[in-house]
C-alpha atoms as a PDB file:
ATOM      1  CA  UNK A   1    -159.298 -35.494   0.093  1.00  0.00           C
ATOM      2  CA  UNK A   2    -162.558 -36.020   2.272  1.00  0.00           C
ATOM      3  CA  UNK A   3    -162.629 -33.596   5.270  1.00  0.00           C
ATOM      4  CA  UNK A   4    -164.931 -35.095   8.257  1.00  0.00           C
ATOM      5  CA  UNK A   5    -167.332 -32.217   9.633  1.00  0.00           C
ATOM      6  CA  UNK A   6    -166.018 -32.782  13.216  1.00  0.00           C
ATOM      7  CA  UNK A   7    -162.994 -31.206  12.702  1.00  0.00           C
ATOM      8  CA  UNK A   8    -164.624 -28.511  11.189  1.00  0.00           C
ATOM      9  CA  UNK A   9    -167.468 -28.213  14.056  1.00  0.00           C
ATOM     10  CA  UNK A  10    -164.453 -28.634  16.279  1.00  0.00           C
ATOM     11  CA  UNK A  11    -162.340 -25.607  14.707  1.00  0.00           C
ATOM     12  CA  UNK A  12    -165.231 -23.305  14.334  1.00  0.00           C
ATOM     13  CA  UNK A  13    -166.361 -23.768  18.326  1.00  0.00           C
ATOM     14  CA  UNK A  14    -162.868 -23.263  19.588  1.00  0.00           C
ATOM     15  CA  UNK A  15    -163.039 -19.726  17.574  1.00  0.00           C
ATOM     16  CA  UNK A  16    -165.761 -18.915  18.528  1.00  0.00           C
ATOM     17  CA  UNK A  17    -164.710 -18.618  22.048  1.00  0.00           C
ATOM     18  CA  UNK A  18    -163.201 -15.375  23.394  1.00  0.00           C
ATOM     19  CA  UNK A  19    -159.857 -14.596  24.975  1.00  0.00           C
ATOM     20  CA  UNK A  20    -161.339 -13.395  28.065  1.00  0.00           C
ATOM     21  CA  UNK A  21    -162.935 -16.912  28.312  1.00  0.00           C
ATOM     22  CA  UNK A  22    -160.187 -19.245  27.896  1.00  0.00           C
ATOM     23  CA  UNK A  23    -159.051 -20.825  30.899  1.00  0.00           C
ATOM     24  CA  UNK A  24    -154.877 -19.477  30.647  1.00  0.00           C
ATOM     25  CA  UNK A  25    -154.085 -20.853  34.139  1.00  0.00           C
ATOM     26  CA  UNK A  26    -152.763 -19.342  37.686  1.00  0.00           C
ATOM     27  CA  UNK A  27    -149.917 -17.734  38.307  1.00  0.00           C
ATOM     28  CA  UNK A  28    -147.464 -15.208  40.050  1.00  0.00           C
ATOM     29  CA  UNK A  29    -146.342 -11.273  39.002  1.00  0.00           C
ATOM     30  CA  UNK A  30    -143.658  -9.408  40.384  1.00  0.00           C
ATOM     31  CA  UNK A  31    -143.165  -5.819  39.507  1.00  0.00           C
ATOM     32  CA  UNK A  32    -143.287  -2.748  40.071  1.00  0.00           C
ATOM     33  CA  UNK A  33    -146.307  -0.460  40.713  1.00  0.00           C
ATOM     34  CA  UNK A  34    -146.581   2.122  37.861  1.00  0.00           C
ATOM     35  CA  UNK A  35    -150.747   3.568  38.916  1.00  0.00           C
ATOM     36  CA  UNK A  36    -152.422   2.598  41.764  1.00  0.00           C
ATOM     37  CA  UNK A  37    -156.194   1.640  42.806  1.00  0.00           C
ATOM     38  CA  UNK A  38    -158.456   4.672  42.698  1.00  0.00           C
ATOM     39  CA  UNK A  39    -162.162   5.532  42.306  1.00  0.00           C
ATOM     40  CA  UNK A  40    -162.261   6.294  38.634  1.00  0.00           C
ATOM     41  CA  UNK A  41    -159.792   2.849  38.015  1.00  0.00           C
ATOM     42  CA  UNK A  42    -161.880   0.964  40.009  1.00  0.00           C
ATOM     43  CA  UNK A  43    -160.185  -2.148  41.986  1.00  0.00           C
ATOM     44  CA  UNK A  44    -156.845  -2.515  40.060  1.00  0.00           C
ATOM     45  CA  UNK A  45    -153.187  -1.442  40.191  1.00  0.00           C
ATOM     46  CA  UNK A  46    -151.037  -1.594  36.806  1.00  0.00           C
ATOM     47  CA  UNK A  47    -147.367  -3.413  37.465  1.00  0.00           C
ATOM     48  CA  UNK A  48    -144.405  -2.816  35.567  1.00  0.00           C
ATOM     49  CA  UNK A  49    -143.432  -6.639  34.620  1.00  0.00           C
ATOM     50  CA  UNK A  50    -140.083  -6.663  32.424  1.00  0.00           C
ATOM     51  CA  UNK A  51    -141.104  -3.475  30.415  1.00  0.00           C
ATOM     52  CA  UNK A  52    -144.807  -4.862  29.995  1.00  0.00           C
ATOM     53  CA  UNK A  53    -148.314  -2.857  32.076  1.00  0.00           C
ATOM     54  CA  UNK A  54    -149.632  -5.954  33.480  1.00  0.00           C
ATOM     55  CA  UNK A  55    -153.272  -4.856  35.059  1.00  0.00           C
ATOM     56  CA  UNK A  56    -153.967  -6.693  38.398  1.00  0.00           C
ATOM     57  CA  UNK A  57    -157.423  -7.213  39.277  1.00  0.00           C
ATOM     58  CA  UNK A  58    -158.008  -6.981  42.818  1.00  0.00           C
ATOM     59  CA  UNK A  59    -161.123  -9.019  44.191  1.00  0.00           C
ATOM     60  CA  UNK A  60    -163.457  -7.659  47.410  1.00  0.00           C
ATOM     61  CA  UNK A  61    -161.803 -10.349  49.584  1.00  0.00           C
ATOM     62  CA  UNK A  62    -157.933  -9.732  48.518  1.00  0.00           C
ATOM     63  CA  UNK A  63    -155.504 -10.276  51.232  1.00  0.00           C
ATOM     64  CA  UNK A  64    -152.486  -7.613  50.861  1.00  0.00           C
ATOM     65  CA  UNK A  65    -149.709  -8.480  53.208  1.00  0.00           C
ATOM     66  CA  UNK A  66    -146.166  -6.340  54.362  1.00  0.00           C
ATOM     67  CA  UNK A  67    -143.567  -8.404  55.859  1.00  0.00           C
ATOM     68  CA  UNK A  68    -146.373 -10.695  57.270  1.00  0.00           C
ATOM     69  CA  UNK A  69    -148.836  -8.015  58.353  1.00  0.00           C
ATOM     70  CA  UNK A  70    -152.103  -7.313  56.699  1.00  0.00           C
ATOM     71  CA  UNK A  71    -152.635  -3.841  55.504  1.00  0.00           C
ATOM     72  CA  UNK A  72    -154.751  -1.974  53.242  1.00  0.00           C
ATOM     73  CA  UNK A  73    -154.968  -1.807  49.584  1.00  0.00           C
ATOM     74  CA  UNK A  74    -154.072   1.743  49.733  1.00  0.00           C
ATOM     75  CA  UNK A  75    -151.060   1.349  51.239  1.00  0.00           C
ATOM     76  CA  UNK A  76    -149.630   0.354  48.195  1.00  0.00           C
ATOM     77  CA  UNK A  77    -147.928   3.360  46.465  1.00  0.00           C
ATOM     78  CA  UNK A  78    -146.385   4.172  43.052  1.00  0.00           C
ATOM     79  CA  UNK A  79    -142.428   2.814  42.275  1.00  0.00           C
ATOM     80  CA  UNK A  80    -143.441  -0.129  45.216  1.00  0.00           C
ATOM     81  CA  UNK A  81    -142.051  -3.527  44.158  1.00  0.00           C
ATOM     82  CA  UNK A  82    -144.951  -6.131  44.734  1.00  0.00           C
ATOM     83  CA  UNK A  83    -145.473  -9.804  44.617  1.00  0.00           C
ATOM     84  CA  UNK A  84    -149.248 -10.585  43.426  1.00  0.00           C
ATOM     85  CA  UNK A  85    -150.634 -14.187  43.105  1.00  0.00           C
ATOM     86  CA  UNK A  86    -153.510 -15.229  41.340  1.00  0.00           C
ATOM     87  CA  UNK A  87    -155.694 -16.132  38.273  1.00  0.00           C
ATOM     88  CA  UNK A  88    -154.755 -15.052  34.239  1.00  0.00           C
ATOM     89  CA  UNK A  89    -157.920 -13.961  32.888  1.00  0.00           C
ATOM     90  CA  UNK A  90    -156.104 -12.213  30.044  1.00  0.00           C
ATOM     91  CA  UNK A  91    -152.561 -11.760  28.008  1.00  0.00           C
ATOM     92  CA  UNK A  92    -151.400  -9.127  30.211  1.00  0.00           C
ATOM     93  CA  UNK A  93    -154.177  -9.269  33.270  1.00  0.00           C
ATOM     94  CA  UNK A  94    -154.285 -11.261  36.772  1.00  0.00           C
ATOM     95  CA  UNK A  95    -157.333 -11.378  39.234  1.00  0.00           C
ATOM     96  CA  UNK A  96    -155.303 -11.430  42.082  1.00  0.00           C
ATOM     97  CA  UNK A  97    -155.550 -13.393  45.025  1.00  0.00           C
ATOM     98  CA  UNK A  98    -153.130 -12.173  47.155  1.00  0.00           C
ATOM     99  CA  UNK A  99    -150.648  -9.170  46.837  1.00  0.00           C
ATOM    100  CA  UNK A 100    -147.499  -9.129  49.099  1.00  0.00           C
ATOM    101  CA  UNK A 101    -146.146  -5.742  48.838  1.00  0.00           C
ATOM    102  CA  UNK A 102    -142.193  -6.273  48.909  1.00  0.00           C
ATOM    103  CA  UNK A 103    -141.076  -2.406  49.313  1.00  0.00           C
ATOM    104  CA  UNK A 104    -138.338  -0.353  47.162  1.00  0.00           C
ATOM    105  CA  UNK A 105    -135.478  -1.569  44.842  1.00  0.00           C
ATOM    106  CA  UNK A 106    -133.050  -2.120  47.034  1.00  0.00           C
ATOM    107  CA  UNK A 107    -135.411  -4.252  49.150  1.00  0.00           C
ATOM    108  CA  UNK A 108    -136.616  -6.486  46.004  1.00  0.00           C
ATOM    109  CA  UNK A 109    -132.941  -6.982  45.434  1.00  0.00           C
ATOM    110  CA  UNK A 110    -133.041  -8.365  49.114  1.00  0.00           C
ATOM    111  CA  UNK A 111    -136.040 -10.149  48.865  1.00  0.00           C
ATOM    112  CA  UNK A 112    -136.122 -14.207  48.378  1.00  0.00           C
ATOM    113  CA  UNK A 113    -138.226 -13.035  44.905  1.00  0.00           C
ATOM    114  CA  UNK A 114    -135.702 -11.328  43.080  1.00  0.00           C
ATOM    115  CA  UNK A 115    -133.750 -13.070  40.299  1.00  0.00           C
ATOM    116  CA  UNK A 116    -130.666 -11.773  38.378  1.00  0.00           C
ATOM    117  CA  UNK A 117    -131.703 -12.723  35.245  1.00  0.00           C
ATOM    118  CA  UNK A 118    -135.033 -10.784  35.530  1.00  0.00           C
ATOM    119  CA  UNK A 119    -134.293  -7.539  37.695  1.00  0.00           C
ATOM    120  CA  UNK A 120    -137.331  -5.787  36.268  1.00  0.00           C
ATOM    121  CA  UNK A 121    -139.826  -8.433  37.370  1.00  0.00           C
ATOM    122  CA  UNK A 122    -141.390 -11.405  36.093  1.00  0.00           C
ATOM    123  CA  UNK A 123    -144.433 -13.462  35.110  1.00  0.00           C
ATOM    124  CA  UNK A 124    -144.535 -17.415  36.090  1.00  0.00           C
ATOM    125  CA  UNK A 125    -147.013 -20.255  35.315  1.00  0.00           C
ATOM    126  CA  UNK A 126    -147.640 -21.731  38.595  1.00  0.00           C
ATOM    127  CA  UNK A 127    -147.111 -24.967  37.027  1.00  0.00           C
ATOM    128  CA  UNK A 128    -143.983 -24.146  36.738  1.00  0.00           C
ATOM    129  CA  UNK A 129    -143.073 -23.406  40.081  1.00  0.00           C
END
């Protein structure tokens, strides 16, 4: 059996790429806050998604709303349930885009985000939406 050297050229470029590099797609977290944004940490809040630390990346220009209102990044404290939209650039990291800060348990049982099956939180592909 003859092997063609494309495949091979093929298979040895694709690992040669890193994680960090692959394009994994948008999408949307909801959980809840478990450390928040600080000087040492830098620009990102870790998120309690479903028993898994999701790290979201915040950018310069992130937009972090509360019922509709903009407020600041700091307003966003430990146990907070939060909605947070926005690029994968790992297996458990988003570069957010937006953060919508939903508020306690009882209001992300309210909230139009909650689902039964999932009352810890949730990832979704935004294809999938």
């Amino acid at each position: 059996m003859k092997r063609s050297g494309w495949i091979l050229t093929l298979a040895a470029a694709t690992a040669a790429v890193p994680l960090a590099a692959a394009d994994l797609g948008p999408g949307t977290v909801v959980g809840q806050v478990t450390n928040t944004s600080d000087r040492l940490k830098g620009r990102k809040i870790f998120v309690d998604v479903g028993g898994q630390k999701w790290a979201l990346h915040l950018r310069d220009t992130l937009r972090v709303t509360h019922a509709g209102v903009d407020v600041s990044i700091h307003d966003i404290d430990v146990g907070t349930y939060v909605k947070a939209q926005g690029e994968r650039i790992g297996r458990l990291r988003l570069k957010c885009d937006t953060v919508d800060i939903i508020g306690d348990r009882l209001a992300f049982r309210k909230a139009g985000v909650y689902r039964k099956s999932m009352p810890q939180g949730y990832f979704v592909p935004r294809y999938l939406k």
